[in-house]
C-alpha atoms as a PDB file:
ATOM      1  CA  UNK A   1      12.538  -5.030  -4.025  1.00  0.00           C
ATOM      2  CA  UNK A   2       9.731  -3.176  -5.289  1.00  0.00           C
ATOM      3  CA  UNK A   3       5.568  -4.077  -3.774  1.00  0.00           C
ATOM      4  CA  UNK A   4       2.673  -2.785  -5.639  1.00  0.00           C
ATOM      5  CA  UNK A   5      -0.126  -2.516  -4.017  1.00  0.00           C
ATOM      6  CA  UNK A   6      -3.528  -2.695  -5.991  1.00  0.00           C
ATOM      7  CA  UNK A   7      -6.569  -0.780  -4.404  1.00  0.00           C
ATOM      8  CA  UNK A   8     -10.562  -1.507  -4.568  1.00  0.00           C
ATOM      9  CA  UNK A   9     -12.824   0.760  -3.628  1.00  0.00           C
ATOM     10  CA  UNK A  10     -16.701   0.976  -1.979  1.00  0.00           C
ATOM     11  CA  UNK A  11     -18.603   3.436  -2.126  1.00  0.00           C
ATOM     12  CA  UNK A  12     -19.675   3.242   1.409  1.00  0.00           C
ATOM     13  CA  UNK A  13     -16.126   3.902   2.210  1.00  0.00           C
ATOM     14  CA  UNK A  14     -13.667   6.563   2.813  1.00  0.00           C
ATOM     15  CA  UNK A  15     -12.814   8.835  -0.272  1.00  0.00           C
ATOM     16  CA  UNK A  16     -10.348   8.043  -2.251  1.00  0.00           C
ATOM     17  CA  UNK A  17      -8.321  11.093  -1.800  1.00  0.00           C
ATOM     18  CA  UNK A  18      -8.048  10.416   2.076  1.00  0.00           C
ATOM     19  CA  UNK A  19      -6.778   7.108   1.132  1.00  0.00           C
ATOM     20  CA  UNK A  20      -4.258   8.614  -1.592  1.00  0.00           C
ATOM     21  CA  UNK A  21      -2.639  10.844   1.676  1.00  0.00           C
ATOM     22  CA  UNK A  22      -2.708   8.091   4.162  1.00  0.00           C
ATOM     23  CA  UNK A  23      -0.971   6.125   1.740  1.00  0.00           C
ATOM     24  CA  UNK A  24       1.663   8.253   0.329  1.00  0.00           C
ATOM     25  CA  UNK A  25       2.643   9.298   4.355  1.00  0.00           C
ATOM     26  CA  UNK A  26       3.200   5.884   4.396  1.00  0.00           C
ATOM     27  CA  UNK A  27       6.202   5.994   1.884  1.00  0.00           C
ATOM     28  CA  UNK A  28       3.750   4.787  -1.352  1.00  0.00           C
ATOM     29  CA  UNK A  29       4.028   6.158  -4.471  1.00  0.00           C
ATOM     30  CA  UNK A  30       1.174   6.741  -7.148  1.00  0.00           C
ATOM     31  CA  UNK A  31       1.638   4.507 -10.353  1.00  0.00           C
ATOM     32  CA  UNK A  32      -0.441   4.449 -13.700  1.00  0.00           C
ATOM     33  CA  UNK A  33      -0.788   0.946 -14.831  1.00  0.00           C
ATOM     34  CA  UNK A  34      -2.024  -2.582 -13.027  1.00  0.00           C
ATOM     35  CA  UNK A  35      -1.502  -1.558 -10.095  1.00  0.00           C
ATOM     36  CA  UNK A  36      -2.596   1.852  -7.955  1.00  0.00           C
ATOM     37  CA  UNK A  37       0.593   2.187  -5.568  1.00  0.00           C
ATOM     38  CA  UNK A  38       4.141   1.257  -5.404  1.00  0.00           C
ATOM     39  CA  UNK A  39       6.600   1.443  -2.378  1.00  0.00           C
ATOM     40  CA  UNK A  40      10.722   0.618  -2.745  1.00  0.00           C
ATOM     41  CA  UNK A  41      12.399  -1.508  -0.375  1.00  0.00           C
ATOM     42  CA  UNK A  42      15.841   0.036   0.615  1.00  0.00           C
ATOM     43  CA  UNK A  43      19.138  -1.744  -0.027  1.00  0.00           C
ATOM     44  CA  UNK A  44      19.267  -4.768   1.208  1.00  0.00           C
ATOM     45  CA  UNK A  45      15.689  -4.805   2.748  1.00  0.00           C
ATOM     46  CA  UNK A  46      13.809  -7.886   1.798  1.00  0.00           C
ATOM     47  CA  UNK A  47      11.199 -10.165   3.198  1.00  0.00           C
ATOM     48  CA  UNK A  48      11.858  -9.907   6.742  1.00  0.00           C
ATOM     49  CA  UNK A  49      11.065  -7.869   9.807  1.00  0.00           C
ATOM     50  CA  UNK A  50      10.866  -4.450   7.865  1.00  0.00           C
ATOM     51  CA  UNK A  51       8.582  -6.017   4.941  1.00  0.00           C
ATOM     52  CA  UNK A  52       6.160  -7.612   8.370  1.00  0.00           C
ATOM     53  CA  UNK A  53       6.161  -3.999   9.868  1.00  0.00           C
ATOM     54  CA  UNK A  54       4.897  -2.350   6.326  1.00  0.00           C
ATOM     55  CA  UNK A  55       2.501  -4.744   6.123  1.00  0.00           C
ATOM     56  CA  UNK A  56       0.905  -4.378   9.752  1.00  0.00           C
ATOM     57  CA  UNK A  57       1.418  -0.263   8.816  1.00  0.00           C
ATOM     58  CA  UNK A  58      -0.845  -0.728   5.651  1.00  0.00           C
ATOM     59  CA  UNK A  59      -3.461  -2.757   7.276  1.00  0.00           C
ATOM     60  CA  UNK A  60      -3.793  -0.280  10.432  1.00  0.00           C
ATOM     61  CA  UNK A  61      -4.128   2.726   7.901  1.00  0.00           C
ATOM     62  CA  UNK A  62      -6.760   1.098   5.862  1.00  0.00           C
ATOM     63  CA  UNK A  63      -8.743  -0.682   8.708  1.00  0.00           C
ATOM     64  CA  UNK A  64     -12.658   1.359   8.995  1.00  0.00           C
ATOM     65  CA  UNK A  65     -12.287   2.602   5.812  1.00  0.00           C
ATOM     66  CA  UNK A  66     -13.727  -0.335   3.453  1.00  0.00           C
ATOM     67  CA  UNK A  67     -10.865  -0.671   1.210  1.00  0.00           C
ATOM     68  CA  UNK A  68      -9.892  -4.073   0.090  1.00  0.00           C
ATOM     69  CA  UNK A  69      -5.813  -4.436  -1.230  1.00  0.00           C
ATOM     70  CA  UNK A  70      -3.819  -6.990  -3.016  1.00  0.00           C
ATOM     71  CA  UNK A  71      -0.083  -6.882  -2.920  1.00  0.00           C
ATOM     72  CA  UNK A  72       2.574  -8.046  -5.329  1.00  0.00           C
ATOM     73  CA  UNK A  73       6.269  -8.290  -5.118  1.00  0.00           C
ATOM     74  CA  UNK A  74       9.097  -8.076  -7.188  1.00  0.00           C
ATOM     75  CA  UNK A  75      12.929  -8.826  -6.168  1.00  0.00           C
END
């Protein structure tokens, strides 16, 4: 399963490049396209526990920096 992850910006908020690092230690890749960000599930990982745990992990390292995110999945 593959989540993209699709970034906006304020300029009140944190630079950009801090948010590039604190996503990338967070397993997230860079991607040209529609979306900013992409992060690969491991075999057999899914919606479950491990997808809940990324999510709460995202959140955390954006929260204070006034970043807003959409996610999409694919299977």
């Amino acid at each position: 399963m593959k989540t993209y992850l699709k970034l906006e910006f304020c300029s009140e908020g944190a630079k950009p490049s801090d948010i590039i690092k604190r996503l990338e230690d967070l397993g997230w890749k860079p991607v040209i396209g529609e979306y900013d960000f992409v992060l690969e599930a491991g075999p057999g990982e899914g919606v479950g526990e491990s997808f809940r745990r990324m999510l709460d992990k995202l959140q955390e390292s954006l929260r204070g920096t006034n970043v807003r995110f959409t996610l999409f999945s694919t299977h």
